[in-house]
Protein backbone atom coordinates (compact mmCIF):
# COMPACT_ATOMS: atom_id res chain seq x y z
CA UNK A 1 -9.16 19.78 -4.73
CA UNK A 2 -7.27 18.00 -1.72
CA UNK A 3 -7.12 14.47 -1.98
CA UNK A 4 -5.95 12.45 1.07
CA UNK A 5 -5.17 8.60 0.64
CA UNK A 6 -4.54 6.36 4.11
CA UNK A 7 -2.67 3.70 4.71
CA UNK A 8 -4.10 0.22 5.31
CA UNK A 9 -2.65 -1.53 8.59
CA UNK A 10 -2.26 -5.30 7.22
CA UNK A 11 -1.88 -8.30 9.16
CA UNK A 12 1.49 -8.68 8.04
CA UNK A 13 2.84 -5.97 10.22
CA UNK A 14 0.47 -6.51 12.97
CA UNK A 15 1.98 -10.29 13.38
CA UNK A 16 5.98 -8.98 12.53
CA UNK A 17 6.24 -6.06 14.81
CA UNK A 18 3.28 -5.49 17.38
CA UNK A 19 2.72 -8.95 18.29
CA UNK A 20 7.04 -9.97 19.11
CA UNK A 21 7.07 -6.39 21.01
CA UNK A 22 3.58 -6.93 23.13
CA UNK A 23 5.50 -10.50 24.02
CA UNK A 24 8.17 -9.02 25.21
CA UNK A 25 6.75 -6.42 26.69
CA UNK A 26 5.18 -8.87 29.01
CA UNK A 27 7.86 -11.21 29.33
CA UNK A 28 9.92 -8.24 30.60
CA UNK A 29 7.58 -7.29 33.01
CA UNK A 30 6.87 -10.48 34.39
CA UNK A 31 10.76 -10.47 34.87
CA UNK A 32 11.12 -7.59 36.58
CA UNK A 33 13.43 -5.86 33.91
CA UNK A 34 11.53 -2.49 33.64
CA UNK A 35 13.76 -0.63 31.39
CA UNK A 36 13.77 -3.35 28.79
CA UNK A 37 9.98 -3.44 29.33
CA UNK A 38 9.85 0.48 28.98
CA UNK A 39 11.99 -0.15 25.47
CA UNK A 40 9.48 -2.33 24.31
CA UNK A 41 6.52 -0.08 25.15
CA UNK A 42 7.72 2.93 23.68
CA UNK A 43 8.24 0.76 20.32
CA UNK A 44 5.63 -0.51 20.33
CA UNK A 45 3.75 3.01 21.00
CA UNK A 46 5.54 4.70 17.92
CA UNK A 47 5.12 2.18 15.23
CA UNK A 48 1.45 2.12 15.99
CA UNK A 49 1.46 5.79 15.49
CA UNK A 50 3.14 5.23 12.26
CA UNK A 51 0.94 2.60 10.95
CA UNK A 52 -2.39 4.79 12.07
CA UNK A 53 -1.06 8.30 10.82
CA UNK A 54 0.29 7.65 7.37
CA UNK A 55 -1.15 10.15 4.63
CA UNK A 56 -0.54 10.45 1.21
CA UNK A 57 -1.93 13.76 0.21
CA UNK A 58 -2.28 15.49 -3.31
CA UNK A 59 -2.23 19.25 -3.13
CA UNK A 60 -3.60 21.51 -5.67
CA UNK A 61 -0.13 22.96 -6.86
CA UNK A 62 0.90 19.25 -8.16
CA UNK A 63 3.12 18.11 -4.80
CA UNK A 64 2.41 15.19 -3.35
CA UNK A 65 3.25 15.26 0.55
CA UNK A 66 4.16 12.06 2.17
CA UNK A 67 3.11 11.91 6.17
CA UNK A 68 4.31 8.96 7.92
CA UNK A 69 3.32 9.92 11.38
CA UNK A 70 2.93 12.33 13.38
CA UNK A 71 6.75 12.03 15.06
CA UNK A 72 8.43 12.25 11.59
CA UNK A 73 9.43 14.81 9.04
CA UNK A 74 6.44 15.60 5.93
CA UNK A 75 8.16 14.47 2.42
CA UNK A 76 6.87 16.22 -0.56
CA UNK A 77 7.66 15.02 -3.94
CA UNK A 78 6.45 17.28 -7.20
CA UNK A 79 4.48 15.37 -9.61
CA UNK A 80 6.23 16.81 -12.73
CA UNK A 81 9.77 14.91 -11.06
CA UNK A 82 7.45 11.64 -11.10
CA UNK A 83 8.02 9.45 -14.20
CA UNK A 84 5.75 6.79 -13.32
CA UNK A 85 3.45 4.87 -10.85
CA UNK A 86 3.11 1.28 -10.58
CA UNK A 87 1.38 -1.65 -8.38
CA UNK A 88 4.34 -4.63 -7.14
CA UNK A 89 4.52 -7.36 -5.42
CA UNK A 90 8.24 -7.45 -4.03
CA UNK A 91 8.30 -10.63 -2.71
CA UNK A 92 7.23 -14.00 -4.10
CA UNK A 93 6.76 -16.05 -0.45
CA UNK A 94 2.58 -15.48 -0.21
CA UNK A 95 2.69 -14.61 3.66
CA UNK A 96 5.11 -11.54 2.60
CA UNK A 97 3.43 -10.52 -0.39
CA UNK A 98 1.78 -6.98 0.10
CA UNK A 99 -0.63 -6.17 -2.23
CA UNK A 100 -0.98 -2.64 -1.82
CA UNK A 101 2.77 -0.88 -2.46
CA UNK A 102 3.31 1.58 -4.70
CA UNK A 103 6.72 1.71 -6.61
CA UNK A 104 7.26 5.56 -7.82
CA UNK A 105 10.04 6.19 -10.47
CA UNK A 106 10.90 9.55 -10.15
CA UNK A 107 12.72 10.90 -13.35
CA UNK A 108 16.33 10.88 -11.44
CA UNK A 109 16.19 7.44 -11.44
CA UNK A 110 15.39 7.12 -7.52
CA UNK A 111 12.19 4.57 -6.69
CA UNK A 112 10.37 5.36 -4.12
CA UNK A 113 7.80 2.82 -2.18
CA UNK A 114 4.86 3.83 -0.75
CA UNK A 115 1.86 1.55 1.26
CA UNK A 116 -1.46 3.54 0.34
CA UNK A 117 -5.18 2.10 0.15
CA UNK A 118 -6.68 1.46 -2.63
CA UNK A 119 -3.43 1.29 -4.61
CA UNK A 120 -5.05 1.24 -7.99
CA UNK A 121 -7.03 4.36 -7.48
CA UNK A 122 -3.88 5.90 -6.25
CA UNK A 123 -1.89 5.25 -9.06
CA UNK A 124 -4.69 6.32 -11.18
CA UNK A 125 -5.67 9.56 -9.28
CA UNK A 126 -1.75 9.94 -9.76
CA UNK A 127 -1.41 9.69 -13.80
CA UNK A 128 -4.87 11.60 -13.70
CA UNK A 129 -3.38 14.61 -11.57
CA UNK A 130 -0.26 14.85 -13.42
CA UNK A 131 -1.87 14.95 -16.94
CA UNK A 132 -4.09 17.75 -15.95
CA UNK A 133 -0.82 19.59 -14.75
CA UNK A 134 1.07 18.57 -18.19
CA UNK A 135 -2.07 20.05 -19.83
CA UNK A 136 -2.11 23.33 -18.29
CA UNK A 137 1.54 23.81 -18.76
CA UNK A 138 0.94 23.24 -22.33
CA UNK A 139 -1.92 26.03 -22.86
């Protein structure tokens, strides 16, 4: 069974990124600078892409493929190279604080972080998925 996980577009990002770029998006074109204002636009453009086409899917082989967007490259990580899956909270300031990232330790010592929603059920679908792999490498 496919399982496909989304990302949750927080308010965080919304206030960081779209709101500075729809500002001076305006502020450009009120200006008369249209290049700057085209620059601002198109940034604008592909991070909401990004934000609204993020997947985390879980295959039936035991990869799971990372799509963050539809502009950039698919990531696939194998869930016998993952070594474990936890919830953080990388920042201690409470308007940063994102509740939903995913820290994956993968067993080469690299850490991946990744933004899915529900985070707990991912983590747990995760540990789930790779058990049942473990187990059918052992019989």
């Amino acid at each position: 069974m496919i399982r496909t996980f989304r990302s949750k577009i927080d308010k965080k990002t919304l206030v960081l990124c779209v709101l500075p770029a729809a500002i001076l998006f305006v502020y450009f074109f009120w200006n008369q600078w249209p290049l700057l204002a085209f620059a601002c636009a198109l940034f604008q453009v592909f991070i909401m892409e990004r934000m609204l086409h993020t997947e985390y899917i879980f295959t039936d082989n035991g990869v799971l493929l990372v799509k963050k967007g539809r502009f950039s490259k698919v990531k696939s990580y194998a869930l016998s190279d993952i070594r474990s899956a936890e919830v953080v909270q990388p920042s201690r300031i409470a308007f940063l604080r994102n509740k939903h990232m995913i820290l994956l330790t993968m067993n080469d010592g690299r850490m991946v972080f990744l933004i899915p929603y529900p985070a707990k059920e991912f983590c747990q679908y995760l540990m789930k998925k790779k058990n049942q792999l473990e187990q059918k490498q052992i019989d």
